[in-house]
N, C-alpha and C. Protein backbone atom coordinates (compact mmCIF):
# COMPACT_ATOMS: atom_id res chain seq x y z
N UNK A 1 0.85 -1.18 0.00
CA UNK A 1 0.00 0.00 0.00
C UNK A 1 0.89 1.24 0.00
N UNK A 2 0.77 2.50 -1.25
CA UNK A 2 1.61 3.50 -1.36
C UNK A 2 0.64 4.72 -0.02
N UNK A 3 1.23 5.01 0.80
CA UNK A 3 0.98 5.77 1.67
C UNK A 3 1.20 7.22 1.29
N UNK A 4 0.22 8.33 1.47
CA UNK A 4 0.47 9.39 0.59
C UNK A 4 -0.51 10.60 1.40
N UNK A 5 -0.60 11.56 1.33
CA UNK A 5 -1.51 12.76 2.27
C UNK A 5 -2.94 12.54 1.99
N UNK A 6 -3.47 11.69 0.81
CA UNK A 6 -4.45 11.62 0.38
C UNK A 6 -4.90 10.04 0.77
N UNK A 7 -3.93 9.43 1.79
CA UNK A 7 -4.68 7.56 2.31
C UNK A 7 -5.30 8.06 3.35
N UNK A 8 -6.39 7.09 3.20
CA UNK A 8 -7.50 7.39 4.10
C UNK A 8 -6.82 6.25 5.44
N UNK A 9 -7.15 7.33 6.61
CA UNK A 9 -6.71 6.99 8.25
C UNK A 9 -6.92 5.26 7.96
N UNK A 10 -8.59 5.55 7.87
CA UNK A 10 -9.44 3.79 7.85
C UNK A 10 -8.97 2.90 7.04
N UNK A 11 -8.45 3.19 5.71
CA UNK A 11 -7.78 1.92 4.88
C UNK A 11 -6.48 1.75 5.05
N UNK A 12 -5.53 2.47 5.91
CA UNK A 12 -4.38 1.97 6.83
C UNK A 12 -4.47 1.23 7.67
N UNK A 13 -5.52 1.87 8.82
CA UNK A 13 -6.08 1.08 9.91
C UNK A 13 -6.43 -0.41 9.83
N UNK A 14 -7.05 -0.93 8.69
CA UNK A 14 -8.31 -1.81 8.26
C UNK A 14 -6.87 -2.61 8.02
N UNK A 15 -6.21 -2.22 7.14
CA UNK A 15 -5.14 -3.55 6.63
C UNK A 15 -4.08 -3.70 7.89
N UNK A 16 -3.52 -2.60 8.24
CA UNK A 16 -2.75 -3.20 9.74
C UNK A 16 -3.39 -2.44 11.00
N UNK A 17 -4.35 -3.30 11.50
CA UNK A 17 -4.63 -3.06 12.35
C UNK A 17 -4.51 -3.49 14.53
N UNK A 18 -3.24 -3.73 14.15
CA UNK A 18 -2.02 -3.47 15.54
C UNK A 18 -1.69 -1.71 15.34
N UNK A 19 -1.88 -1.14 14.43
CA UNK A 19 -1.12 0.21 13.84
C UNK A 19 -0.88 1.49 14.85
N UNK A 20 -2.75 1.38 15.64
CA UNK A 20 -2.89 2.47 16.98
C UNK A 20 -1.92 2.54 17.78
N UNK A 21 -1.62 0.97 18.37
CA UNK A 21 -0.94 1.33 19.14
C UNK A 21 0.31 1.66 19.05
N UNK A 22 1.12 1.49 17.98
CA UNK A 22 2.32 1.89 17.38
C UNK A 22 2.28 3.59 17.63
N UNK A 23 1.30 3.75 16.84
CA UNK A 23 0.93 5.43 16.77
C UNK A 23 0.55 6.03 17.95
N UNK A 24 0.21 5.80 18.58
CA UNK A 24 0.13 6.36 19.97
C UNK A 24 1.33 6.51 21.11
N UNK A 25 2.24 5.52 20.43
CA UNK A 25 3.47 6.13 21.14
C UNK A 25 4.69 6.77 20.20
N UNK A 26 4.20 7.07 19.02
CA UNK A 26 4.77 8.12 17.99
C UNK A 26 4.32 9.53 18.64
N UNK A 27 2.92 9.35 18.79
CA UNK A 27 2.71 10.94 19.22
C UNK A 27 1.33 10.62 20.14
N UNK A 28 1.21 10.78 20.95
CA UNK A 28 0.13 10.52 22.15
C UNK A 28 -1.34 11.24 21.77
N UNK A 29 -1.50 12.05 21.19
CA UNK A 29 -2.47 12.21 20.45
C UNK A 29 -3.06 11.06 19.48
N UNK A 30 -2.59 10.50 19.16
CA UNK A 30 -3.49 9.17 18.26
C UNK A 30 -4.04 8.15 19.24
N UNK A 31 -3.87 7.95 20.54
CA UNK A 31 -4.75 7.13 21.08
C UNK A 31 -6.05 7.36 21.05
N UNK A 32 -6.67 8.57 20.73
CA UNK A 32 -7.64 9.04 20.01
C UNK A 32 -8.64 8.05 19.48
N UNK A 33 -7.94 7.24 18.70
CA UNK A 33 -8.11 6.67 17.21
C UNK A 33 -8.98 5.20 18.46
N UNK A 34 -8.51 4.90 19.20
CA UNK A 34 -9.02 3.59 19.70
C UNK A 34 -10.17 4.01 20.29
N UNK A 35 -10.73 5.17 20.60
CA UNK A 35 -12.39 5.10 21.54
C UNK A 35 -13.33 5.24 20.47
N UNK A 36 -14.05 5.77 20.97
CA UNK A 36 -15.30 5.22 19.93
C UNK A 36 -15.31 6.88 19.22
N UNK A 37 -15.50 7.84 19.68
CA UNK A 37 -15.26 9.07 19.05
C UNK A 37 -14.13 8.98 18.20
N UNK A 38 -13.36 8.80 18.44
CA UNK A 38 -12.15 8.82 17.40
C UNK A 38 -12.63 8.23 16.29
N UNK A 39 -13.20 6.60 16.26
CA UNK A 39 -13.06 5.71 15.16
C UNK A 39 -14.08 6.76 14.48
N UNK A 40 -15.40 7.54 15.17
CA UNK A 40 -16.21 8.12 14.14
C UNK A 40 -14.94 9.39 13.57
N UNK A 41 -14.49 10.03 14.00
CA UNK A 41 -13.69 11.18 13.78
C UNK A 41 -12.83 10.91 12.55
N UNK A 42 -12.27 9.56 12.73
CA UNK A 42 -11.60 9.38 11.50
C UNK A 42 -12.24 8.53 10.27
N UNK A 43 -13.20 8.59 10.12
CA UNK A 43 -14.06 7.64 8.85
C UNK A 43 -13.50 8.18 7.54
N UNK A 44 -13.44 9.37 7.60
CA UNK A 44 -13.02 10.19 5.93
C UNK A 44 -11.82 10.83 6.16
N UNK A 45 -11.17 10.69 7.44
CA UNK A 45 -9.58 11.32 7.88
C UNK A 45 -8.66 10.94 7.01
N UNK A 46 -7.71 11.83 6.44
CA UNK A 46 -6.45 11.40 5.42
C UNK A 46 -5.20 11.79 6.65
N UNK A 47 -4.33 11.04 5.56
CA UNK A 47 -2.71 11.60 6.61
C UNK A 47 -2.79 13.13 6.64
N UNK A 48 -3.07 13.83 5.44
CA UNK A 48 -3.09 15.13 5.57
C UNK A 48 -4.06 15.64 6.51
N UNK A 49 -5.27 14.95 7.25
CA UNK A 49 -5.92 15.73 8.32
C UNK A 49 -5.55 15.12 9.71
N UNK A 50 -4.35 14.43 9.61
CA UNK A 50 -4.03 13.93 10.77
C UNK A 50 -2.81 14.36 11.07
N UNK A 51 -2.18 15.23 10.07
CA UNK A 51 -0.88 16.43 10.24
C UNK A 51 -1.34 17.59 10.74
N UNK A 52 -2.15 17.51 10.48
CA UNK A 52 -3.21 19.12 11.14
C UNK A 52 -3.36 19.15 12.11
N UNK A 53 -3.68 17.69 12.57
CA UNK A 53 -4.26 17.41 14.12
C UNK A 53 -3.15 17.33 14.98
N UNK A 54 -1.79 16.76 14.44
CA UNK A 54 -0.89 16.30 15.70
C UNK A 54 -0.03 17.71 15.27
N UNK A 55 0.46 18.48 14.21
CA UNK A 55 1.79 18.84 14.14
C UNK A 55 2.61 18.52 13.83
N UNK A 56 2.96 16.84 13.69
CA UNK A 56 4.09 16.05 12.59
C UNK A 56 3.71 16.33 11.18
N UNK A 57 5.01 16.74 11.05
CA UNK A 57 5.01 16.95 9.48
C UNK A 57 4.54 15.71 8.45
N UNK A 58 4.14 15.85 7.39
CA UNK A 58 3.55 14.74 6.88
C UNK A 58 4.69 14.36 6.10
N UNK A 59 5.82 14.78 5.55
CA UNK A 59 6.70 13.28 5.48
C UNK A 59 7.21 12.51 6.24
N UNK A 60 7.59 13.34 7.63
CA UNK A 60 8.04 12.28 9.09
C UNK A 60 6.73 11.54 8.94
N UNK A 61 5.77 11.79 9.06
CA UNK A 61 4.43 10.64 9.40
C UNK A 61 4.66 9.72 8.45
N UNK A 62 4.40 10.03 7.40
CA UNK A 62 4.46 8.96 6.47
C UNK A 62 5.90 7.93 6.01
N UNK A 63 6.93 8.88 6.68
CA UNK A 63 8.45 7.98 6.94
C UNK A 63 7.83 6.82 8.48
N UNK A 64 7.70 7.43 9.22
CA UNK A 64 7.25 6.71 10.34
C UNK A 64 6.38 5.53 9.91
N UNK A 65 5.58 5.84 9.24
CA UNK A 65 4.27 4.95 9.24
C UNK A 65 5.17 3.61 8.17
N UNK A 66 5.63 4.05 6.91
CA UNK A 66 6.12 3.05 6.83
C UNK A 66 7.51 2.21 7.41
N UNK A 67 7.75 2.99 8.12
CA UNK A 67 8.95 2.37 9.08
C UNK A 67 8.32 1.31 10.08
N UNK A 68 7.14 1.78 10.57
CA UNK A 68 6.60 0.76 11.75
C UNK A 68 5.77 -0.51 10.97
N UNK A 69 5.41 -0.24 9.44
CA UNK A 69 4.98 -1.59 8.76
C UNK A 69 5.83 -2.01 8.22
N UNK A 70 7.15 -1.39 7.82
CA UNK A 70 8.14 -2.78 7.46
C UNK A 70 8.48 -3.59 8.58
N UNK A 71 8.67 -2.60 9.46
CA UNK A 71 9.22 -3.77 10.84
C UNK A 71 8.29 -4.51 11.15
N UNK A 72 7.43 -4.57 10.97
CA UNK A 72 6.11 -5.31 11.66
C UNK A 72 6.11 -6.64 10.66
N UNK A 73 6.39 -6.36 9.36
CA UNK A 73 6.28 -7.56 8.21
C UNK A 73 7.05 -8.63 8.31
C-alpha cells in the first residue's frame, strides 16, 4: 500500500490493524483513534488531516508509518 496525504486513516487502519498502538506512542495524540469518538472522527480522515491534528510533518508521518509496517512484516 503507497501511503500518501491523500490515504484514508481507515484503509491503513483496516489492513494493519495493531497500527494504533504503534501510533500512539509516535505521538500521544493518536490514542484518540481507539475510543469510539475517534473511530467516528476518522471515517473520511487522510494523513493530511491527521498532520493538522498532531503537528508532525507529513513526510516524518508517512516515513514513520512506513517504518513501523516494514518492521512489523
Amino acid at each position: 500500500m503507497e501511503i500518501n496525504a491523500q490515504t484514508k486513516l481507515t484503509d491503513i487502519l483496516d489492513k494493519y490493524p495493531w497500527l494504533p498502538d504503534e501510533l500512539a506512542k509516535l505521538d500521544g495524540r493518536f490514542k484518540i483513534i481507539k475510543t469510539p469518538v475517534g473511530k467516528m472522527m476518522i471515517k473520511n480522515a487522510t494523513i493530511a488531516d491527521a498532520v493538522k491534528k498532531t503537528g508532525l510533518q507529513e513526510d516524518v508521518l508517512i516515513a514513520e508509518l512506513n517504518k513501523l509496517i516494514a518492521a512489523h512484516g
